[in-house]
N, C-alpha and C. Protein backbone atom coordinates (compact mmCIF):
# COMPACT_ATOMS: atom_id res chain seq x y z
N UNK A 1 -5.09 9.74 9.50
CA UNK A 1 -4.63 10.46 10.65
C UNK A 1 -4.99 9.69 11.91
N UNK A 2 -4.20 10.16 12.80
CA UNK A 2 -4.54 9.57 13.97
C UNK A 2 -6.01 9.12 14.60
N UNK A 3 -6.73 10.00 14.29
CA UNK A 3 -8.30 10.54 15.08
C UNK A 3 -9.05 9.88 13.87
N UNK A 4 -8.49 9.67 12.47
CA UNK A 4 -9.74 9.13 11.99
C UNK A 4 -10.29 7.78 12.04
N UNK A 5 -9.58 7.00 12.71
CA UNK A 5 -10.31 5.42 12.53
C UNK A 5 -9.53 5.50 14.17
N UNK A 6 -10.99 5.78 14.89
CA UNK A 6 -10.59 4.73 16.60
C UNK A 6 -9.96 3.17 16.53
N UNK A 7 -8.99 3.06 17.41
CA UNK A 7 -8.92 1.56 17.06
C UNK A 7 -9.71 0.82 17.60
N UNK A 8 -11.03 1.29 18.54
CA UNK A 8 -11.80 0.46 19.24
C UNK A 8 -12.12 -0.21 18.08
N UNK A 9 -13.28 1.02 16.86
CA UNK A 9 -13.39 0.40 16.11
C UNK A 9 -12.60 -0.88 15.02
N UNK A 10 -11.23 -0.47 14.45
CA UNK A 10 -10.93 -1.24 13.72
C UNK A 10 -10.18 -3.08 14.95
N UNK A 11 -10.27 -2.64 16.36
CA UNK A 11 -10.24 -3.92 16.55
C UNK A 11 -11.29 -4.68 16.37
N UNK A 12 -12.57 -3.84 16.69
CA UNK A 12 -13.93 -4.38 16.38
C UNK A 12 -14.33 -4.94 15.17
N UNK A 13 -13.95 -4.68 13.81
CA UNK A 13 -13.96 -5.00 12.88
C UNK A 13 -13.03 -6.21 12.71
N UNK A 14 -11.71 -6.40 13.15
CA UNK A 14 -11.17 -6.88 12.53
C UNK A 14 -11.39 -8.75 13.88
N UNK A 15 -12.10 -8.40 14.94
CA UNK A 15 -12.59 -9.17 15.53
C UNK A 15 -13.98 -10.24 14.92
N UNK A 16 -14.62 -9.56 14.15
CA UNK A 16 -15.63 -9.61 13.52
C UNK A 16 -15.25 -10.54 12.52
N UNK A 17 -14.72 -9.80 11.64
CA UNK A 17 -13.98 -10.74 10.35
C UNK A 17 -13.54 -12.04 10.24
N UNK A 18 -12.82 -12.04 11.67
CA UNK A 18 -12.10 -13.51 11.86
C UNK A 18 -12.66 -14.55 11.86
N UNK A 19 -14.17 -14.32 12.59
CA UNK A 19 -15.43 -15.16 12.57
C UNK A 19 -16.00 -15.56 11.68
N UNK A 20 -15.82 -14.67 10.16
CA UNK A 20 -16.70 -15.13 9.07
C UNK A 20 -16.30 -16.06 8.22
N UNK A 21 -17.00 -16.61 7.60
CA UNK A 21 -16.22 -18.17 7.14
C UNK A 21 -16.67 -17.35 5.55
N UNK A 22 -15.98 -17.66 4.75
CA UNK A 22 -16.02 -17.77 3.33
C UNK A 22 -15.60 -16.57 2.87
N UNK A 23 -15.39 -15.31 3.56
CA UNK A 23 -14.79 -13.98 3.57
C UNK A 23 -13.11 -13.88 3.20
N UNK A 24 -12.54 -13.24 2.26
CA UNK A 24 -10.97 -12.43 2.37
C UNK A 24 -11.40 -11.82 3.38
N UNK A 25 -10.72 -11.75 4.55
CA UNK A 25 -10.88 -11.21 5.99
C UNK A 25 -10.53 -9.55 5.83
N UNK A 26 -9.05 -10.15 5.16
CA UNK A 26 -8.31 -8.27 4.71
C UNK A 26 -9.29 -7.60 3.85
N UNK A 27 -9.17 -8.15 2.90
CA UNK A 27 -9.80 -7.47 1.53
C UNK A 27 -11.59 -6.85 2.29
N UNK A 28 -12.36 -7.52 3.08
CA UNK A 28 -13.38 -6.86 3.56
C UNK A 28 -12.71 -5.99 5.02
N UNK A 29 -11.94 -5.82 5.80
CA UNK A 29 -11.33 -4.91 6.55
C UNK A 29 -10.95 -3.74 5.86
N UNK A 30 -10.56 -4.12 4.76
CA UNK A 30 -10.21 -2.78 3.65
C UNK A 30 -11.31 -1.95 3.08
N UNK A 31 -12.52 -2.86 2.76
CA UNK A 31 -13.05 -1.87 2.16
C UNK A 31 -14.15 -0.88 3.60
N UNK A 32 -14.35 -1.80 4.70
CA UNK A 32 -14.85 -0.92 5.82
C UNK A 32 -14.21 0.36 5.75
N UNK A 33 -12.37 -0.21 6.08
CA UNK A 33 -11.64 0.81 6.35
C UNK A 33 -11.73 2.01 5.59
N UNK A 34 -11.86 1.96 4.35
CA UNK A 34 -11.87 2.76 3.41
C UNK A 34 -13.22 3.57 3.47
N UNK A 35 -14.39 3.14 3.72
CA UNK A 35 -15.40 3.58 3.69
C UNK A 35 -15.55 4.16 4.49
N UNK A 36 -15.03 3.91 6.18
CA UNK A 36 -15.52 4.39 7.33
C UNK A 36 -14.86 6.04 7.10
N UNK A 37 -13.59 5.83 6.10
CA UNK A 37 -12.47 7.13 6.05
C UNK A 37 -12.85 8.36 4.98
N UNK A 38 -13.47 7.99 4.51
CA UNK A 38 -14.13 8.84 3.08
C UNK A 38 -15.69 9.37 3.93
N UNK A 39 -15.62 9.28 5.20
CA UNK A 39 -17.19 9.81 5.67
C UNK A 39 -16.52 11.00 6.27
N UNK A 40 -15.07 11.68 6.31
CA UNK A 40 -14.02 12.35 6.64
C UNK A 40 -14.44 12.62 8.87
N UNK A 41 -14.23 11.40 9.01
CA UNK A 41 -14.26 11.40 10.44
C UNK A 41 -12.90 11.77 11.15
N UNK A 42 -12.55 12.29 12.73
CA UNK A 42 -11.66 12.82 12.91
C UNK A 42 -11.47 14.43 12.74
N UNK A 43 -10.22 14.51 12.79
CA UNK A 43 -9.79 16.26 13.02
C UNK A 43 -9.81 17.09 11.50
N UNK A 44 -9.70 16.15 10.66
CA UNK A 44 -9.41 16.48 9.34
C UNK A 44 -8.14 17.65 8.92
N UNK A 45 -7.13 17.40 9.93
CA UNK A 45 -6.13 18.48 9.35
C UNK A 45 -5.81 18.50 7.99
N UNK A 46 -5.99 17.59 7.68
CA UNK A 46 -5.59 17.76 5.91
C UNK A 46 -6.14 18.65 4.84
N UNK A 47 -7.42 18.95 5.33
CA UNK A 47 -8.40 19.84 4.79
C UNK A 47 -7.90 21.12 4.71
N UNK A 48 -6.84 21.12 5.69
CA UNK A 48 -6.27 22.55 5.17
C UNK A 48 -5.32 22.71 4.61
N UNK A 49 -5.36 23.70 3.18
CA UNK A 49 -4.21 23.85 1.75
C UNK A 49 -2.85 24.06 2.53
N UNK A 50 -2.33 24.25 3.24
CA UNK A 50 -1.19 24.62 3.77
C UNK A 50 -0.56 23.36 4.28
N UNK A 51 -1.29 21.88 4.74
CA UNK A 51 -0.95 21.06 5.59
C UNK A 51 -0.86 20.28 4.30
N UNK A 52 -1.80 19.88 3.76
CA UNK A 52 -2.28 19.16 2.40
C UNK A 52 -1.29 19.58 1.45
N UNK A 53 -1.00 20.51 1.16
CA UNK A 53 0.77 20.87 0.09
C UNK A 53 2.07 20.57 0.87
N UNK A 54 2.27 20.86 2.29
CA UNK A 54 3.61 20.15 2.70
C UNK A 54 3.40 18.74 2.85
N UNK A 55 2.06 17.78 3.22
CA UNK A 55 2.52 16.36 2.45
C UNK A 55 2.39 15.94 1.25
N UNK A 56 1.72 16.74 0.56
CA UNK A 56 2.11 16.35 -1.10
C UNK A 56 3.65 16.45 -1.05
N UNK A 57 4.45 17.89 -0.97
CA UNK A 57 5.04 17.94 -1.43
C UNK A 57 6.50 16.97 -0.67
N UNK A 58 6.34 16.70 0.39
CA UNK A 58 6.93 15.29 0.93
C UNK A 58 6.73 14.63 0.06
N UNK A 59 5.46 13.81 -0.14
CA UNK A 59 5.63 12.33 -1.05
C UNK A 59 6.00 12.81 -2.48
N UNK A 60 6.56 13.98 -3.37
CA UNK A 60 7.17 14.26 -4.26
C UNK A 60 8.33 14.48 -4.22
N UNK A 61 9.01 14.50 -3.04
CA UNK A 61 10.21 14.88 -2.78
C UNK A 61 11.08 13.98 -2.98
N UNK A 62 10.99 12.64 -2.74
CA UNK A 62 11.97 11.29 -2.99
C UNK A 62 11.47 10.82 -4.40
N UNK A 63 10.75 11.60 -4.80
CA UNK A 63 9.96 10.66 -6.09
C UNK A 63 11.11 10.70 -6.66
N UNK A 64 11.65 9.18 -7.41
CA UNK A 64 12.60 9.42 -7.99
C UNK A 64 14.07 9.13 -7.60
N UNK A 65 14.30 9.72 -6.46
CA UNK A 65 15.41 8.82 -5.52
C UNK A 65 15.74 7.72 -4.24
N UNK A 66 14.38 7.90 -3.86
CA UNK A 66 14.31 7.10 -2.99
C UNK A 66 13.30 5.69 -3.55
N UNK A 67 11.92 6.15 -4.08
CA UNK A 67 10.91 5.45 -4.32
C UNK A 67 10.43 5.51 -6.36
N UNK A 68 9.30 4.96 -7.09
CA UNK A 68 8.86 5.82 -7.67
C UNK A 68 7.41 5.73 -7.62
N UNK A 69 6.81 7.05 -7.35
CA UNK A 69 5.44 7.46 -7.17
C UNK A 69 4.79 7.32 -8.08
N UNK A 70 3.69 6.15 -8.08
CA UNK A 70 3.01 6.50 -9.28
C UNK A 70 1.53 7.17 -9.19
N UNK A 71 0.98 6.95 -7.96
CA UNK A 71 -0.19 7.90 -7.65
C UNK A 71 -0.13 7.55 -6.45
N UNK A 72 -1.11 9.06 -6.18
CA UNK A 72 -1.37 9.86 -4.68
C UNK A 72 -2.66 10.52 -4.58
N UNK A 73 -3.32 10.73 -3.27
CA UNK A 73 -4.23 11.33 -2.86
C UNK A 73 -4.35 11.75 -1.74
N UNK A 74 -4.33 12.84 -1.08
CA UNK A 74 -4.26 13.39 0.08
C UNK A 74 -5.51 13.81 0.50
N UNK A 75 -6.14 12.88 1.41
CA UNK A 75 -7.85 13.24 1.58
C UNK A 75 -7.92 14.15 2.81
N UNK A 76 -9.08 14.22 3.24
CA UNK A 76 -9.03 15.10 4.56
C UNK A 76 -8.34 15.00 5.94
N UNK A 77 -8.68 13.64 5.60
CA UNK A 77 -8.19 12.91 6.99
C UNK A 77 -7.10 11.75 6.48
N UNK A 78 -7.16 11.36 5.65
CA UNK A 78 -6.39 10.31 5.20
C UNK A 78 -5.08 10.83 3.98
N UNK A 79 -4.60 9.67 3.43
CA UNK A 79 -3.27 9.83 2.60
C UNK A 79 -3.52 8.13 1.63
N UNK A 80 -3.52 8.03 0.20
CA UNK A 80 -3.37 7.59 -0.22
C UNK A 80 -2.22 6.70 -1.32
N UNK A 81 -0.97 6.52 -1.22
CA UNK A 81 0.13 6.22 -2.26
C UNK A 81 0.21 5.10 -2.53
N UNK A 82 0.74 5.06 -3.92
CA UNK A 82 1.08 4.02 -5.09
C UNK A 82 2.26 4.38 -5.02
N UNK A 83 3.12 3.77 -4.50
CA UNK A 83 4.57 3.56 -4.67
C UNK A 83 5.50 2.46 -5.36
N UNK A 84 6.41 2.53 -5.57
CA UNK A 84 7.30 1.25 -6.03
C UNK A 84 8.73 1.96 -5.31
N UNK A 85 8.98 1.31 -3.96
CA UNK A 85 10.64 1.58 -3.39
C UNK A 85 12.09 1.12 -4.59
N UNK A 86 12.80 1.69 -4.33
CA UNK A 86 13.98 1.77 -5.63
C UNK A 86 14.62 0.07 -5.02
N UNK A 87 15.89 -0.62 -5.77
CA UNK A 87 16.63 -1.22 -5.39
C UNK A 87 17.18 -0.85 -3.88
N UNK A 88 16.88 -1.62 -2.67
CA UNK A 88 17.94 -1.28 -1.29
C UNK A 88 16.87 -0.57 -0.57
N UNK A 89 15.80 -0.30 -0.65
CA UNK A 89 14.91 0.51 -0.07
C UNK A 89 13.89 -0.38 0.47
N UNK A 90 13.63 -0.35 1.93
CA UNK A 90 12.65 -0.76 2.49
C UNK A 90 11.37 0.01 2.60
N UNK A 91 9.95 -0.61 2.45
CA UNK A 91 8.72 0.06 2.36
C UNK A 91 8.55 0.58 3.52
N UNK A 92 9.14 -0.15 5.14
CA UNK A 92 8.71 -0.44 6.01
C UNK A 92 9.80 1.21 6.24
N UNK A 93 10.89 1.25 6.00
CA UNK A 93 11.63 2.65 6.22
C UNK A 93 11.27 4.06 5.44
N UNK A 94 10.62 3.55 4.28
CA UNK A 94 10.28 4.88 3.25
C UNK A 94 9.05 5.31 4.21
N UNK A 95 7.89 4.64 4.44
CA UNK A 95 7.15 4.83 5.43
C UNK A 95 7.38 5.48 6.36
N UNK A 96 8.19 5.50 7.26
CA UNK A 96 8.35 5.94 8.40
C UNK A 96 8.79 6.61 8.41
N UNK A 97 9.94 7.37 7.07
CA UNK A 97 10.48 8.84 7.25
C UNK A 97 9.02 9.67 7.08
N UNK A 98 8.42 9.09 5.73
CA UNK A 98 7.27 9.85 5.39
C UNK A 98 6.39 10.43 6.49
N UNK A 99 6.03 9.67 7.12
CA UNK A 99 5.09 9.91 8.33
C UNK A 99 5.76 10.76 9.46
N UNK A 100 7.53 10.16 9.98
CA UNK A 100 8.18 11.18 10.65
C UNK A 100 8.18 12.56 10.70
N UNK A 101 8.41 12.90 9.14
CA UNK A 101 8.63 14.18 8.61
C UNK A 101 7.78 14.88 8.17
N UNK A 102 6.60 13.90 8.17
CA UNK A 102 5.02 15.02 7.39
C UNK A 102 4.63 15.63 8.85
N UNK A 103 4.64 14.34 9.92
CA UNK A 103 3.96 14.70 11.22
C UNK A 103 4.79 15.67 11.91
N UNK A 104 5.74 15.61 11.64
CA UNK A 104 6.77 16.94 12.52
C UNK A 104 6.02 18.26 12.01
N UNK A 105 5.93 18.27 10.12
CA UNK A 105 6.11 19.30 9.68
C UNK A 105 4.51 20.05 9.74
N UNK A 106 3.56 18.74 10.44
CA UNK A 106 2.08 18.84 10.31
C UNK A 106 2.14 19.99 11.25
N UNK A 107 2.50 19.20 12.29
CA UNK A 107 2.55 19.85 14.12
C UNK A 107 2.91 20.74 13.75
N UNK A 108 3.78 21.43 13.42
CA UNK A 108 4.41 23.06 13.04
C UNK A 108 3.79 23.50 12.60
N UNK A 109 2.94 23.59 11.33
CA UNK A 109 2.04 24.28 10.57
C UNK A 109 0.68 24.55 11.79
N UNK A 110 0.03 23.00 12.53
CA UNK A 110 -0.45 23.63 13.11
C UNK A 110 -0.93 24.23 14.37
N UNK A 111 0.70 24.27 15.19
CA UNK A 111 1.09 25.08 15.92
C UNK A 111 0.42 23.68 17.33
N UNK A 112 0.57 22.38 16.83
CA UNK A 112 0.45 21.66 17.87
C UNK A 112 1.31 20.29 18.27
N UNK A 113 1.13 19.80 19.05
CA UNK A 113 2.37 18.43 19.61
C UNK A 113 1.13 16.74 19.76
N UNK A 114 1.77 16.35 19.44
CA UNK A 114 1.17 14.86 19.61
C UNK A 114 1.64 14.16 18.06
N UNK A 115 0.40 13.04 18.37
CA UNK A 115 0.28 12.14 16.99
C UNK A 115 -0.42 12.88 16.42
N UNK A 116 0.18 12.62 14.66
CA UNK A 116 -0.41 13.09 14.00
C UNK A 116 -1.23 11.90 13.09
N UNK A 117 -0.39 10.98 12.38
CA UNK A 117 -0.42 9.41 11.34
C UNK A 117 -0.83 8.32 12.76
N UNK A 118 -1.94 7.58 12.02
CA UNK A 118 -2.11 5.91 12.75
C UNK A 118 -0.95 5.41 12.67
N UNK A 119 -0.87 4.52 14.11
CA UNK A 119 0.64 3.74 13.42
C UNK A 119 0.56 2.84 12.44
N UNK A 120 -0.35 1.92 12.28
CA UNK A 120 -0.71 1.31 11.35
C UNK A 120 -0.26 1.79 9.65
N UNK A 121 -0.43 1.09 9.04
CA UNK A 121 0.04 1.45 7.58
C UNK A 121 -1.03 0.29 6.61
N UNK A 122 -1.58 0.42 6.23
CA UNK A 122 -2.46 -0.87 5.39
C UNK A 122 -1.88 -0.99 3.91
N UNK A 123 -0.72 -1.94 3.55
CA UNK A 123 -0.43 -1.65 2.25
C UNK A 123 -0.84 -2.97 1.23
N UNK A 124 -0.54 -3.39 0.60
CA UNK A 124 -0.52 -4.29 0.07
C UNK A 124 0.09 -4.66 -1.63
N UNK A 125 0.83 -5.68 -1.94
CA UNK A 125 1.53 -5.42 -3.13
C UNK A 125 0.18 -5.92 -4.21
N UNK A 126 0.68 -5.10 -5.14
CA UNK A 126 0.44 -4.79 -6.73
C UNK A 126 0.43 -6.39 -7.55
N UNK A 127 -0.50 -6.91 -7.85
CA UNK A 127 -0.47 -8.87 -8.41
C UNK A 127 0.09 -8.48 -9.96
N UNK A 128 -0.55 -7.19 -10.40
CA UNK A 128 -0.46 -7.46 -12.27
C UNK A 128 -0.72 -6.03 -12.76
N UNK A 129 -0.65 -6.08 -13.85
CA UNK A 129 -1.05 -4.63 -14.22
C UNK A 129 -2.53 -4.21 -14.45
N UNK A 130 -3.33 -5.21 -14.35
CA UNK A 130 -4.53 -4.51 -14.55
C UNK A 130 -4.91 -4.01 -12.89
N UNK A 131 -4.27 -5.04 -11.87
CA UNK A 131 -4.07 -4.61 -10.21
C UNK A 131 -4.06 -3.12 -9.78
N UNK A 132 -2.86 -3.30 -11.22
CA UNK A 132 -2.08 -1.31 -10.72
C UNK A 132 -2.97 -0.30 -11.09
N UNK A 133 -3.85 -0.88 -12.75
CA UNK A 133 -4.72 0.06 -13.42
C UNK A 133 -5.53 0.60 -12.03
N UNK A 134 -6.33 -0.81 -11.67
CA UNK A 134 -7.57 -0.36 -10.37
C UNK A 134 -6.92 0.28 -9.38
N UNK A 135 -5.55 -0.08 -8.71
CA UNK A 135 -5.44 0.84 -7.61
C UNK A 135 -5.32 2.73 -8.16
N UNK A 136 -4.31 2.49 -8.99
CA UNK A 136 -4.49 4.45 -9.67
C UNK A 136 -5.77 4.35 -9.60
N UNK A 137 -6.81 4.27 -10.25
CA UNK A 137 -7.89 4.39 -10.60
C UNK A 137 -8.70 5.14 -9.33
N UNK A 138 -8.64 3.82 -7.92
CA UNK A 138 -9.11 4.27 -6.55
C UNK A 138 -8.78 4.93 -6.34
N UNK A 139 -7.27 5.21 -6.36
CA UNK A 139 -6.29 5.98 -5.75
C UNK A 139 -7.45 7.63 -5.86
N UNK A 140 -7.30 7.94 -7.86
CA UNK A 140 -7.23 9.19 -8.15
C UNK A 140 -8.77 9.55 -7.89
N UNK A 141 -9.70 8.62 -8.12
CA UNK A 141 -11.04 8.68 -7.86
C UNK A 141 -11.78 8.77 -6.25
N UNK A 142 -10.80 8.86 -5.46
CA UNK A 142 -11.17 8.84 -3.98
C UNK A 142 -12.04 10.21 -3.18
N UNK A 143 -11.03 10.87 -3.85
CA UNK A 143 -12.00 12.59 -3.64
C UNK A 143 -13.41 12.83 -4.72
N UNK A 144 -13.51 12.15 -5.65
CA UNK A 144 -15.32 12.05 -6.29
C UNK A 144 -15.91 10.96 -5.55
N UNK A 145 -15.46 10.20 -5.24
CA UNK A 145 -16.02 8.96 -4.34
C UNK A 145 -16.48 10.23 -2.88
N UNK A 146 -15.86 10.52 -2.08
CA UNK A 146 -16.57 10.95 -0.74
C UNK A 146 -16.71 12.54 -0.94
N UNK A 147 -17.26 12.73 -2.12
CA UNK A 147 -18.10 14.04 -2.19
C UNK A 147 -16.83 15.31 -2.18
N UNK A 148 -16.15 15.36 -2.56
CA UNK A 148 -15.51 16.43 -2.42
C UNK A 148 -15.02 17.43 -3.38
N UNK A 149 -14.92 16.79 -4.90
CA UNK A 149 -14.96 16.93 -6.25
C UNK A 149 -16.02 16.29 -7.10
N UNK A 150 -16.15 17.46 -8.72
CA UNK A 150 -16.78 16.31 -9.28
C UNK A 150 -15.86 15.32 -10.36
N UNK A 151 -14.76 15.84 -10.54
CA UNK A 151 -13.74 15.13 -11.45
C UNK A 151 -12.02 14.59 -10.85
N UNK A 152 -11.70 13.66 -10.72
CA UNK A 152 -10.61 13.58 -10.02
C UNK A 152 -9.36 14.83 -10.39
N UNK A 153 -9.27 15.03 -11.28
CA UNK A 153 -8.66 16.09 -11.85
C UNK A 153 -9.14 17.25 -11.52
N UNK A 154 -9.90 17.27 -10.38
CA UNK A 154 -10.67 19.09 -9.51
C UNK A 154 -9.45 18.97 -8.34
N UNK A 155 -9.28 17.99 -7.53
CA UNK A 155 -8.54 17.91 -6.38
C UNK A 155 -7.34 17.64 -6.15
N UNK A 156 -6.44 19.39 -5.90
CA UNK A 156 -5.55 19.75 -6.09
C UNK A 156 -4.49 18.95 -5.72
N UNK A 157 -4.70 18.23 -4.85
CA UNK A 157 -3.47 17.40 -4.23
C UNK A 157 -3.87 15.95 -4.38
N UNK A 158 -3.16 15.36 -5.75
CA UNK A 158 -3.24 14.48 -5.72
C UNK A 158 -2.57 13.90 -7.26
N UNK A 159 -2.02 13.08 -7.81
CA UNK A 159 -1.78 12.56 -8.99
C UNK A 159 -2.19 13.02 -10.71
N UNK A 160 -3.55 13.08 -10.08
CA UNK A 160 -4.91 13.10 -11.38
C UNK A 160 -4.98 14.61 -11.72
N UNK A 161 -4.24 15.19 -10.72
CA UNK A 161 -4.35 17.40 -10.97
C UNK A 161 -3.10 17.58 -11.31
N UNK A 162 -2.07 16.85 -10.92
CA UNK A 162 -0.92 17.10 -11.71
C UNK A 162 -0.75 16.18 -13.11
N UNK A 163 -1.73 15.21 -13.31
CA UNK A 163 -1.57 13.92 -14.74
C UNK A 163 -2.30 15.43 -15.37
N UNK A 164 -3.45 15.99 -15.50
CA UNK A 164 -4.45 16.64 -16.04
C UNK A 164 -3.41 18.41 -16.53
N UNK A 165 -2.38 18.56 -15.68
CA UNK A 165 -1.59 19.51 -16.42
C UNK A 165 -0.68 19.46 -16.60
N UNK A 166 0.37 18.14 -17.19
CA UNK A 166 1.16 18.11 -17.79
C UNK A 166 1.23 18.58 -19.57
């Protein structure tokens, strides 16, 4: 979300990085990023079941025609997806409806106007399949990682609660 990573900070970080010699610059920007986001800093609209089911049920909505979803996590403050865009589909456009249409539909639910999504987007492609194993893996394990469940399959919105009742 907007409010959860200041960009003072992530210019600060990513100022930092540039300096270090022997470092993946990204790959350690990522895992700050990730860490700083799982301490659920910010407004945390997501935390609430009403906001948290209309963007699930966005990123389920194209599953299938537009993209295919292979895991998700909708944290407090954050949004996690494993996607693969179809033939003709740009990441850079599936993105931006997503965020268009969650943030419209955020603001409505909760009865406010502004930003809702960073503009930023941190994605990065998939090398192999054991790549894909670890990202699901993060993906579904993100809510036992920052305390919020004890089984990925507890937290309702996300991949691992709908894999767990099929």
């Amino acid at each position: 979300m907007w409010d959860s990573l200041p960009q003072v900070v992530l210019k600060r970080w990513q100022l930092e990085l540039s300096r270090e010699i022997g470092i993946d610059p990204e790959s350690a920007l990522r895992k700050r990023i990730e860490a700083y986001l799982d301490q659920g800093y910010g407004s945390c609209y997501l935390r609430r079941p009403h906001v948290a089911t209309s963007v699930q049920n966005a990123l389920l909505h194209f599953d299938g025609t537009r993209y295919r979803l292979s895991a998700w996590v909708v944290m407090p403050n954050h949004v996690h997806i494993l996607l693969t865009p179809f033939a003709g589909r740009k990441l850079s456009d599936i993105m931006h409806s997503l965020k268009s249409f969650t943030a419209q539909e955020a603001n409505e639910l909760l009865n406010r106007k502004g930003r809702f999504w960073m503009k930023e987007s941190f994605d990065r492609r998939i090398r192999n399949v054991e790549h894909f194993a670890a990202v699901v893996a993060y993906i579904e394990n993100n809510p036992v990682k920052a305390g919020l469940c004890k089984r990925p399959e507890d937290w309702p919105y996300s991949s691992a609660w709908f894999k767990a009742r099929r």
